[in-house]
Protein backbone atom coordinates (compact mmCIF):
# COMPACT_ATOMS: atom_id res chain seq x y z
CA UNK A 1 11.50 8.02 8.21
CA UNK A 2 13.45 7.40 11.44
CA UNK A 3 10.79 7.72 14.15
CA UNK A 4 9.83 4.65 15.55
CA UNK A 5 6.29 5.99 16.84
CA UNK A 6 5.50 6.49 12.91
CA UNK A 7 4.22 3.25 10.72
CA UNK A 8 3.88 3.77 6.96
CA UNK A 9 0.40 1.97 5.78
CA UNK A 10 -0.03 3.39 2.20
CA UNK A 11 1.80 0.73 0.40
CA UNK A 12 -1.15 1.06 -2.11
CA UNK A 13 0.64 4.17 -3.35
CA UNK A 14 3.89 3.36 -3.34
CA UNK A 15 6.19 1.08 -0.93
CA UNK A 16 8.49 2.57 1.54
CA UNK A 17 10.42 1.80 3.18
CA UNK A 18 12.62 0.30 0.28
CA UNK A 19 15.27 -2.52 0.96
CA UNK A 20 18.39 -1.53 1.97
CA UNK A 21 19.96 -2.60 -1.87
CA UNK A 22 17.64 -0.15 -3.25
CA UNK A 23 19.30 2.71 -1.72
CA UNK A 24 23.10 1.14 -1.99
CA UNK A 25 22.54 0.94 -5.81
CA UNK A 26 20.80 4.34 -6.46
CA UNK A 27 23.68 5.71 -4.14
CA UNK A 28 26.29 3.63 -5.98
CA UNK A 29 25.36 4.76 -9.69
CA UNK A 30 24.65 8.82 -8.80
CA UNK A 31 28.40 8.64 -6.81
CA UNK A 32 30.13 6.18 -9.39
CA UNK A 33 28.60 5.70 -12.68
CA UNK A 34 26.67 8.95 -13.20
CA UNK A 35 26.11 8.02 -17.65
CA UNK A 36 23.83 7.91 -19.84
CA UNK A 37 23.25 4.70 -21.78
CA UNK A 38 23.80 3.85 -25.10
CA UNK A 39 25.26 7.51 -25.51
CA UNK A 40 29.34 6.38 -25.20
CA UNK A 41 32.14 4.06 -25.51
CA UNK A 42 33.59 4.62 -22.30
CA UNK A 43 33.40 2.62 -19.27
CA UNK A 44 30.75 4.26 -16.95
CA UNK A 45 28.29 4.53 -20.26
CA UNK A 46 29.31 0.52 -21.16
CA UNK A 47 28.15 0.09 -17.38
CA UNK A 48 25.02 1.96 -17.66
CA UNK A 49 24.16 0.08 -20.09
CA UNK A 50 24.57 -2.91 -18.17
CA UNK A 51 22.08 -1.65 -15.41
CA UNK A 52 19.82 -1.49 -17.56
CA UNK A 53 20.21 -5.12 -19.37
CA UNK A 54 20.45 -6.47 -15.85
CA UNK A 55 16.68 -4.95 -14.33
CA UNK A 56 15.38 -5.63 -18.10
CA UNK A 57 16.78 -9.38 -17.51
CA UNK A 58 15.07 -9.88 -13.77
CA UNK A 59 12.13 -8.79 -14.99
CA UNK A 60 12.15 -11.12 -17.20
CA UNK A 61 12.56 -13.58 -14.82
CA UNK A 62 9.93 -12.41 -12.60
CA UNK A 63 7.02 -12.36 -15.35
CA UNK A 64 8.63 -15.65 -16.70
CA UNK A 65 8.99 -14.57 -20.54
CA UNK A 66 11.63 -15.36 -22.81
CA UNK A 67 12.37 -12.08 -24.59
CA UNK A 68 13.41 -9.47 -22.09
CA UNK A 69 13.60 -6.97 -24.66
CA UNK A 70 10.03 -6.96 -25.31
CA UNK A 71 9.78 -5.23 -21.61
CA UNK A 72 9.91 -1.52 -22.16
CA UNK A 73 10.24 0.94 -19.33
CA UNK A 74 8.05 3.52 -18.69
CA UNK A 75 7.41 6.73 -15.80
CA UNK A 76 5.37 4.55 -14.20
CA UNK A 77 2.22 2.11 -14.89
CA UNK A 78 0.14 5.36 -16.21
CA UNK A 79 2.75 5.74 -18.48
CA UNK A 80 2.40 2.25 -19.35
CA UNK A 81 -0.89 2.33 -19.68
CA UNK A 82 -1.05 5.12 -21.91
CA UNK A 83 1.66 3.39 -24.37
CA UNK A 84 -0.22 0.60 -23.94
CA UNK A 85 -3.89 2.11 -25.30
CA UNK A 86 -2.62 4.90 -27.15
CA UNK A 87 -0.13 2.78 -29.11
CA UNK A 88 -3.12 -0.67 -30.02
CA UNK A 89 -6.31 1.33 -30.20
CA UNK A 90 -7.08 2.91 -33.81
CA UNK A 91 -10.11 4.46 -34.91
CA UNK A 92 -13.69 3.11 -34.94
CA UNK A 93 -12.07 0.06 -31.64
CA UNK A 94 -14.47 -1.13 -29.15
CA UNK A 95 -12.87 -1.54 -25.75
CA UNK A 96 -14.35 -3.25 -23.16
CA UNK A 97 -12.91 -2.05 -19.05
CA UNK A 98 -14.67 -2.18 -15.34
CA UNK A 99 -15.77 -0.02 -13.15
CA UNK A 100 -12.64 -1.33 -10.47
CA UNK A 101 -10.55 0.03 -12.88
CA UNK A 102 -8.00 2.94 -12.36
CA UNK A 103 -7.96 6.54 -13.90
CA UNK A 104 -4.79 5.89 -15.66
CA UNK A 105 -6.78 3.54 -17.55
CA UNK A 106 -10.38 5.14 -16.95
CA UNK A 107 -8.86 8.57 -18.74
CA UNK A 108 -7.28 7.79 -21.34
CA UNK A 109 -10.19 5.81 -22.71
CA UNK A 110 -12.46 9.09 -22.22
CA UNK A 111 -10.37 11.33 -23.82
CA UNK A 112 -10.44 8.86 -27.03
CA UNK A 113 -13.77 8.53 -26.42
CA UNK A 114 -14.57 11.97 -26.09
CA UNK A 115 -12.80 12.68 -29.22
CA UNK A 116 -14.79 10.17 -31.30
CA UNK A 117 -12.10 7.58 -32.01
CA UNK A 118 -13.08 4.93 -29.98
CA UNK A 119 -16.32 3.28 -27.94
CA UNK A 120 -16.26 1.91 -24.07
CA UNK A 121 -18.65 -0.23 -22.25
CA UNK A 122 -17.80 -0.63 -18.60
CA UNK A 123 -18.98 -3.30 -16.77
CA UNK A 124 -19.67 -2.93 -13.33
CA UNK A 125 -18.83 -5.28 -10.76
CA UNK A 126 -20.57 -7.02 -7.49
CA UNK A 127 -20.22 -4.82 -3.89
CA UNK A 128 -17.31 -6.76 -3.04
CA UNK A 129 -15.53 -5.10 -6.40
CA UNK A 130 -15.82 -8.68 -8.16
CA UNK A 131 -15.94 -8.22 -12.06
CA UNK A 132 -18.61 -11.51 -13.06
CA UNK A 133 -16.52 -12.63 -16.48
CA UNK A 134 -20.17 -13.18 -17.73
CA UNK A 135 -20.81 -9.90 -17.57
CA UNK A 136 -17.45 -9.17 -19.51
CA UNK A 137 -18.91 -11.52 -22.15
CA UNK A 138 -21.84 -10.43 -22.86
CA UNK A 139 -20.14 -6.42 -23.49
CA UNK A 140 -18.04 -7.91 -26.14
CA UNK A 141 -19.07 -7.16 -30.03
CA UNK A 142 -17.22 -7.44 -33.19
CA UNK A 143 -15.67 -4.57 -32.92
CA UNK A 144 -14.15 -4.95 -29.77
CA UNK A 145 -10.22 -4.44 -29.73
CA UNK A 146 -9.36 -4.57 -26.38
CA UNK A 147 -10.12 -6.04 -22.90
CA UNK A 148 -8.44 -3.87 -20.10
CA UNK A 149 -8.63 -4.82 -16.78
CA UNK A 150 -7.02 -4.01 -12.95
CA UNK A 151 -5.36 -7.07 -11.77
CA UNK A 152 -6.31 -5.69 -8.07
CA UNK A 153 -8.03 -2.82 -7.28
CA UNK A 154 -5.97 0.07 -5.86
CA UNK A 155 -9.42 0.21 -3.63
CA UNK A 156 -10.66 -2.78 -2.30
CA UNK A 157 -7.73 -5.32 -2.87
CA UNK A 158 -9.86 -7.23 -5.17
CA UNK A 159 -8.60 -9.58 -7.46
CA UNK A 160 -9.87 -10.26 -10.99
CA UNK A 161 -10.03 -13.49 -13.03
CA UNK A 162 -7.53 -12.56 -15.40
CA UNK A 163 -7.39 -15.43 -17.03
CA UNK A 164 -10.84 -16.23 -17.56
CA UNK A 165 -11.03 -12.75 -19.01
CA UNK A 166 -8.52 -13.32 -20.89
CA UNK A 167 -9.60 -16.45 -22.45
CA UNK A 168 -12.39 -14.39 -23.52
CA UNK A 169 -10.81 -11.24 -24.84
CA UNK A 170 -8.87 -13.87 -27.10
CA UNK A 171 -12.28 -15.65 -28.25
CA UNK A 172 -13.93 -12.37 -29.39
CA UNK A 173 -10.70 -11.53 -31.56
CA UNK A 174 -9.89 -9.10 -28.98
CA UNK A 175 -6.50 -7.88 -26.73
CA UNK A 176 -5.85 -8.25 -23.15
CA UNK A 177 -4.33 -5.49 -21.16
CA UNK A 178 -3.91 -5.98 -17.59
CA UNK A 179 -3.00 -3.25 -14.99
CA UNK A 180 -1.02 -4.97 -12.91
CA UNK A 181 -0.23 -1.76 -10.30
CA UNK A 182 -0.89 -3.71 -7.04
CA UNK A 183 0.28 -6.98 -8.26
CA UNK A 184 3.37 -7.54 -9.94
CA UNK A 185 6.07 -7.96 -7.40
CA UNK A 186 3.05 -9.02 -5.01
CA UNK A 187 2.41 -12.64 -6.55
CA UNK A 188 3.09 -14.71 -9.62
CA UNK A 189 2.00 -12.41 -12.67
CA UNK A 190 3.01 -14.83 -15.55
CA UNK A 191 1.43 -13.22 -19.23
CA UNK A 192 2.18 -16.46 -20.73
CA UNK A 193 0.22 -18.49 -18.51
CA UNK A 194 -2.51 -16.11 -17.99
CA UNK A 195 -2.99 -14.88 -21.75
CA UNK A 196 -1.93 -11.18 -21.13
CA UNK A 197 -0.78 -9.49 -23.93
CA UNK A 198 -0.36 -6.24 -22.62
CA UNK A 199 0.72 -6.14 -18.46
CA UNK A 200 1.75 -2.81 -17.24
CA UNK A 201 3.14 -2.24 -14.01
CA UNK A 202 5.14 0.65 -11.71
CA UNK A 203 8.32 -0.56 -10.38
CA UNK A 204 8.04 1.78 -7.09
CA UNK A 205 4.65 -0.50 -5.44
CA UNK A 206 5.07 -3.94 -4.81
CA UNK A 207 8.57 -4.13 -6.74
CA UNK A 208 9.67 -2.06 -4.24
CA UNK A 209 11.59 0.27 -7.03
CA UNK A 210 11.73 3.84 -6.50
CA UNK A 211 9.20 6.72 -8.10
CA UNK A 212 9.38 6.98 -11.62
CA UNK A 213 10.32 3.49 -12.86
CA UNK A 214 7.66 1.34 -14.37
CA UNK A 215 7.51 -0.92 -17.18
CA UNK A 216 5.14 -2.11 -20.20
CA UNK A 217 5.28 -6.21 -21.26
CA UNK A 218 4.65 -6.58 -24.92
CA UNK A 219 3.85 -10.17 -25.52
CA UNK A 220 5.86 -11.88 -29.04
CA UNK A 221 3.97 -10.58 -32.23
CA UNK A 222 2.07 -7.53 -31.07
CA UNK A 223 3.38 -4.35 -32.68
CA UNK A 224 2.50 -1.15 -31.09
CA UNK A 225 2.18 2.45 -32.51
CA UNK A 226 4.48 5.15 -30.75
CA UNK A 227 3.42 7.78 -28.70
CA UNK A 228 6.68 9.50 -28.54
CA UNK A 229 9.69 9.67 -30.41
CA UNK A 230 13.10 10.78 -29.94
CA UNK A 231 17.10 10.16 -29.56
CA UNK A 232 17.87 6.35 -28.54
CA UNK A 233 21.21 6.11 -29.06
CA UNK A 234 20.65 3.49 -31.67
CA UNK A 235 20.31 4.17 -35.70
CA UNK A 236 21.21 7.87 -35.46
CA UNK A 237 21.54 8.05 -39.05
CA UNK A 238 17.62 7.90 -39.46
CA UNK A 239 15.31 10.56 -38.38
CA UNK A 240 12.55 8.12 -37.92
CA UNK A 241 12.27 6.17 -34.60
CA UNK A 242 14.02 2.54 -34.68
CA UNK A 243 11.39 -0.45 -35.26
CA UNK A 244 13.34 -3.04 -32.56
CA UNK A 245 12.16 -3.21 -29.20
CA UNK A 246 12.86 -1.75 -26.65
CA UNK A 247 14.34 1.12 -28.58
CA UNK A 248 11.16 1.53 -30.19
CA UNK A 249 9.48 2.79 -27.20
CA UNK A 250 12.30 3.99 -25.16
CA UNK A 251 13.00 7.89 -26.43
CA UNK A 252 15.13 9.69 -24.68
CA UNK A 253 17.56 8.94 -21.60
CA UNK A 254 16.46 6.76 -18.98
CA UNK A 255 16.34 7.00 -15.66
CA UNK A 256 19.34 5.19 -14.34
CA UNK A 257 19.05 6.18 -10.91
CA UNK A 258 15.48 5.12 -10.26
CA UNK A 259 16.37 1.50 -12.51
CA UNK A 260 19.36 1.12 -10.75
CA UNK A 261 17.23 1.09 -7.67
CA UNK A 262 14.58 -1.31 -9.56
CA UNK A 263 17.23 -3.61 -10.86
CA UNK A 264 18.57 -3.84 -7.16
CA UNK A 265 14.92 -4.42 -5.83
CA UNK A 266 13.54 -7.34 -8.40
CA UNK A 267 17.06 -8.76 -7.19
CA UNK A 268 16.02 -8.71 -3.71
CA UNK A 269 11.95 -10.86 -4.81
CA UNK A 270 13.88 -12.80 -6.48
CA UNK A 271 16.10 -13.97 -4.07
CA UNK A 272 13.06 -14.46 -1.87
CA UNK A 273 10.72 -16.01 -4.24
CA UNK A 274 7.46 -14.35 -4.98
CA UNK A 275 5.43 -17.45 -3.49
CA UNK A 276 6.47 -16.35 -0.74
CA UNK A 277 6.35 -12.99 -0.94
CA UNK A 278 2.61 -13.75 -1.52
CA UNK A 279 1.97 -16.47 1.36
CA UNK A 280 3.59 -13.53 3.75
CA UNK A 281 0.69 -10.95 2.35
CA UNK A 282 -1.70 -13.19 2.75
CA UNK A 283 -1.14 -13.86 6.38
CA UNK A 284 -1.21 -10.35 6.74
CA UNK A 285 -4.37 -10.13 4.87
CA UNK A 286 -6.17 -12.91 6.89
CA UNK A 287 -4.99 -10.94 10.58
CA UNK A 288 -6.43 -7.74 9.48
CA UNK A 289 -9.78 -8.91 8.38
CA UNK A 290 -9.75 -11.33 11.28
CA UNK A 291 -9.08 -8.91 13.42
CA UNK A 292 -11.44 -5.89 11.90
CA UNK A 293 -14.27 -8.14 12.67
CA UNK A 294 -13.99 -7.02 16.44
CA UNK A 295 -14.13 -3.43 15.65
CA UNK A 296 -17.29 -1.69 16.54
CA UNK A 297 -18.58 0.71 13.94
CA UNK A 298 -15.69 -0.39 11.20
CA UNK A 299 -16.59 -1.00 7.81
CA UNK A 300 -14.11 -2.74 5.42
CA UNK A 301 -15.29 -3.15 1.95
CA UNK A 302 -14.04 -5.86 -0.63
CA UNK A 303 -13.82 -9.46 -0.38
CA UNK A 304 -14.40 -10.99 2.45
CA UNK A 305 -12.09 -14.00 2.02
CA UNK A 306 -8.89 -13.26 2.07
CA UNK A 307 -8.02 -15.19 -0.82
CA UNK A 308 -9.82 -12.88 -3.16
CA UNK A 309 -7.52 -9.97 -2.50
CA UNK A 310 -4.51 -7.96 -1.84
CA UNK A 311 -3.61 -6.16 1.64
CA UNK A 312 -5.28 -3.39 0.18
CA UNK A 313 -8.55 -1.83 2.37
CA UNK A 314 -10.62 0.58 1.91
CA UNK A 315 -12.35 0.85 5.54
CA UNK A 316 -15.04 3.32 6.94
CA UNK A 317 -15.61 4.19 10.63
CA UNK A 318 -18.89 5.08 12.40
CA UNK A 319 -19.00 9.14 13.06
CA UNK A 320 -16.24 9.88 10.86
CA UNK A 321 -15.20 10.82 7.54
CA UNK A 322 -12.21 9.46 6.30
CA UNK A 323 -10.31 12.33 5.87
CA UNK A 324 -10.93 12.61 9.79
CA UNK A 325 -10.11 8.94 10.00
CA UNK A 326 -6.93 9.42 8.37
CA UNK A 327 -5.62 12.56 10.33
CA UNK A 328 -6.43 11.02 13.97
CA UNK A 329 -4.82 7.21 12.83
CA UNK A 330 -1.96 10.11 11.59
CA UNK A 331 -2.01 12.19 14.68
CA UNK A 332 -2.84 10.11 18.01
CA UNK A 333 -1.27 6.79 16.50
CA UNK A 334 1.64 7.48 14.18
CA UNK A 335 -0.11 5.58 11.60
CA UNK A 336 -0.02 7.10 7.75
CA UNK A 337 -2.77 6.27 5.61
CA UNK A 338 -4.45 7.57 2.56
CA UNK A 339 -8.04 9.10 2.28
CA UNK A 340 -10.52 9.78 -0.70
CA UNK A 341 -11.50 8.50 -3.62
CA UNK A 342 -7.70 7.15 -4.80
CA UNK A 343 -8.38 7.97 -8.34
CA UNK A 344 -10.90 5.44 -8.60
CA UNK A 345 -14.14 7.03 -9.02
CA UNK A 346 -16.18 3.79 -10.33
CA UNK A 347 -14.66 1.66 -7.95
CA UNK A 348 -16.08 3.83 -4.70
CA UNK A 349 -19.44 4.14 -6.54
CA UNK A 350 -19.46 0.07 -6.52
CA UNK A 351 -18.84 -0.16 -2.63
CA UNK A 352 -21.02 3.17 -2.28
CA UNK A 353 -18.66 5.45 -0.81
CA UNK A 354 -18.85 8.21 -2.71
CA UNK A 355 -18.36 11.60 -2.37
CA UNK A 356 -16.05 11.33 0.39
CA UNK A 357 -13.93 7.98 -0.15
CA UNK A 358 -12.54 6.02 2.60
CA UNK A 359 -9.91 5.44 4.47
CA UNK A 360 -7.03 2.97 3.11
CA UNK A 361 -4.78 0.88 5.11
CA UNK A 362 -2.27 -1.21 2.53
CA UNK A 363 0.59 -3.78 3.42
CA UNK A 364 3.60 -4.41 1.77
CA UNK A 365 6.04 -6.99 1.66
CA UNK A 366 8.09 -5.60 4.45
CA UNK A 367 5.17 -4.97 7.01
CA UNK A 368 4.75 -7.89 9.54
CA UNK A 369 1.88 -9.15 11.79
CA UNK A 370 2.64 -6.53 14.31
CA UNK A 371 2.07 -3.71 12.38
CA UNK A 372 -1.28 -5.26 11.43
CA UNK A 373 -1.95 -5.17 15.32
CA UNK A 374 -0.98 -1.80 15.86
CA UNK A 375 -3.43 -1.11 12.71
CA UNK A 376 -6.31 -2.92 14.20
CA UNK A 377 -5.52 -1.82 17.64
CA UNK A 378 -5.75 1.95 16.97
CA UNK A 379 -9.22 1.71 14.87
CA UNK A 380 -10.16 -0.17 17.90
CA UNK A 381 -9.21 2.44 19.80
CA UNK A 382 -10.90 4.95 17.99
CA UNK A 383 -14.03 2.50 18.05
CA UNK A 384 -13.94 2.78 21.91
CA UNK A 385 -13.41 7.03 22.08
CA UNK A 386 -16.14 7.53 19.54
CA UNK A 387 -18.79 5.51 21.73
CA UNK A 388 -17.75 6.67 25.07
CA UNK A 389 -17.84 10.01 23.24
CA UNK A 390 -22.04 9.23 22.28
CA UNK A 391 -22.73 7.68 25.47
CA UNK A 392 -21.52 10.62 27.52
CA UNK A 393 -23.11 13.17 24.51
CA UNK A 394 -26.65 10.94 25.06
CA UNK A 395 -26.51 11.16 29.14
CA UNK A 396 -25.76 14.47 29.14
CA UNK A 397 -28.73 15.21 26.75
């Protein structure tokens, strides 16, 4: 995207643009290295592997655990996610989620559901999309296996006690599994220090990886089942899939180009520090809602203090629906946003937005205060048309 008149604001789905070592080391390995890890003794395989040991070993880093083998990558957080539930639930498990919660986790607890494995009780949360940990307490039973919760919701930005919950996931005998889609890479994520046993994430949002990279952490001691199985490149001799990690949940070969591109981005956060990374979002958090405030007509659900929440908002505008929203920010302002329900069906019935959705605006790390203006300018813009647009419609009546 080379046009300076356009402004990407859907950093919510995925980040873009990437840094500039994201692209050099994608670029580098398809032009260079071009092997498959773990399958050969030459030197472009040896270095493959090496890729991969380096992005397993920032990651590490970054979520400040010991064992970097005990990361496993994944498509993406649904991927992740799926591992992640599929591979810890067994039959007759209670698991407790919220209604913030994604469809990557919402789904694959249904389908076990609707296939009589498993039981759910989702817990709703407060307008702002605030899960009470009480609530959370009193849904747990003795049969409960598993507490999965969104760090931040892909909707309203807002961020759970994690680890409160987790403190009490851990009390009932039970699991923690974060989602950690709009966080990790965003601010500290730290499973040790929060009690997460489980923390997927996507390496292509706020890691600022490319599509199809993700990763699942599997804290020391938890085992989990497979859900698929294949070559590894390790213990050939034995039809059945290896027991170490990662190998265990690895099958098949990676995708080098897209962890190139991760390895090369976690390089970048770390470099910068991720305090930082999250004092920069949070200015831009605090000018948006500061500056929403002044919009006539303008809606902007979630929390209203700025510490409660990602860059992430879901916003609604007087005399439009946020598909229109969305295509005249898009058309008469260069500005790209998202519009709907985001795959988050329980989180728009919370902030009562449903059937259409809203309209989100999300920041990433590489937005600045500027494009925040240029954000809030155009909705005020819009603000303006819409009631010079009544005004004249009411006189002429």
């Amino acid at each position: 995207m080379n046009d300076p008149r356009r402004l990407y604001l859907d950093n919510a789905a995925t980040t873009f643009p990437k840094p500039e070592a994201v692209y050099r080391a994608m670029d580098r390995y398809n032009r260079q290295v071009g092997a498959s890890a773990g399958r050969g003794a030459y030197a472009e395989a040896i270095e493959a592997g090496q890729i991969l040991d380096s992005c397993r070993n920032r990651l590490r880093r970054l979520l400040g655990v010991e064992d970097a083998a005990r990361i496993v990558f994944t498509l993406n957080a649904t991927d992740a996610l799926n591992l992640a539930l599929k591979g810890v639930l067994r039959p007759g498990d209670h698991v407790v989620t919220t209604w913030m919660d994604h469809n990557s986790v919402l789904r694959p607890l249904r389908a076990l559901e609707e296939r009589g494995l498993i039981t759910v009780t989702r817990v709703r949360a407060s307008g702002e999309g605030l899960v009470d940990p009480d609530d959370v307490e009193r849904a747990l039973s003795a049969k409960t296996r598993l507490v999965a919760v969104v760090h931040a919701s892909n909707v309203t930005g807002s961020l759970q006690p994690i680890e409160r919950l987790a403190e009490l996931a851990h009390g009932a005998g039970a699991l923690c599994l974060v989602d950690g889609a709009q966080t990790v890479g965003a601010r500290p994520v730290l499973p040790f220090e929060l009690g997460i046993d489980l923390l997927a994430f996507p390496g292509h949002k706020a890691l600022m990886g490319p599509l199809g990279t993700g990763g699942l952490y599997i804290r020391p001691g938890l085992d989990l089942a497979t859900v698929r199985e294949g070559g590894t490149g390790s213990r050939s001799e034995d039809d059945r899939q290896p027991g170490e990690l990662p190998d265990r949940h690895e099958a098949g070969s990676h995708n080098l180009p897209g962890l190139a591109g991760l390895d090369a981005a976690v390089g970048v956060l770390l470099e910068r520090g991720l305090e930082r990374v999250q004092a920069h979002k949070l200015e831009l958090t605090r000018a948006f809602l500061e500056g929403a405030r002044s919009v006539a007509g303008l809606t902007v659900h979630g929390p209203a203090r700025a510490e409660d929440r990602e860059p992430v908002f879901s916003v609604r505008m007087e005399g439009f629906e946020p598909e229109e929203l969305s295509a005249t920010l898009d058309r008469n302002f260069g500005l790209m946003t998202r519009s709907g329900l985001h795959c988050a069906p329980l989180a728009h019935r919370t902030i009562s937005t449903l059937p259409f959705g809203s309209t989100r605006i999300s920041f990433g790390a590489l937005n600045s205060i500027e494009h925040v203006e240029a954000a809030v300018s155009a909705l005020a813009s819009i603000s303006r048309s819409r009631r010079h647009t009544t005004e004249w419609a009411s006189h002429e009546g």
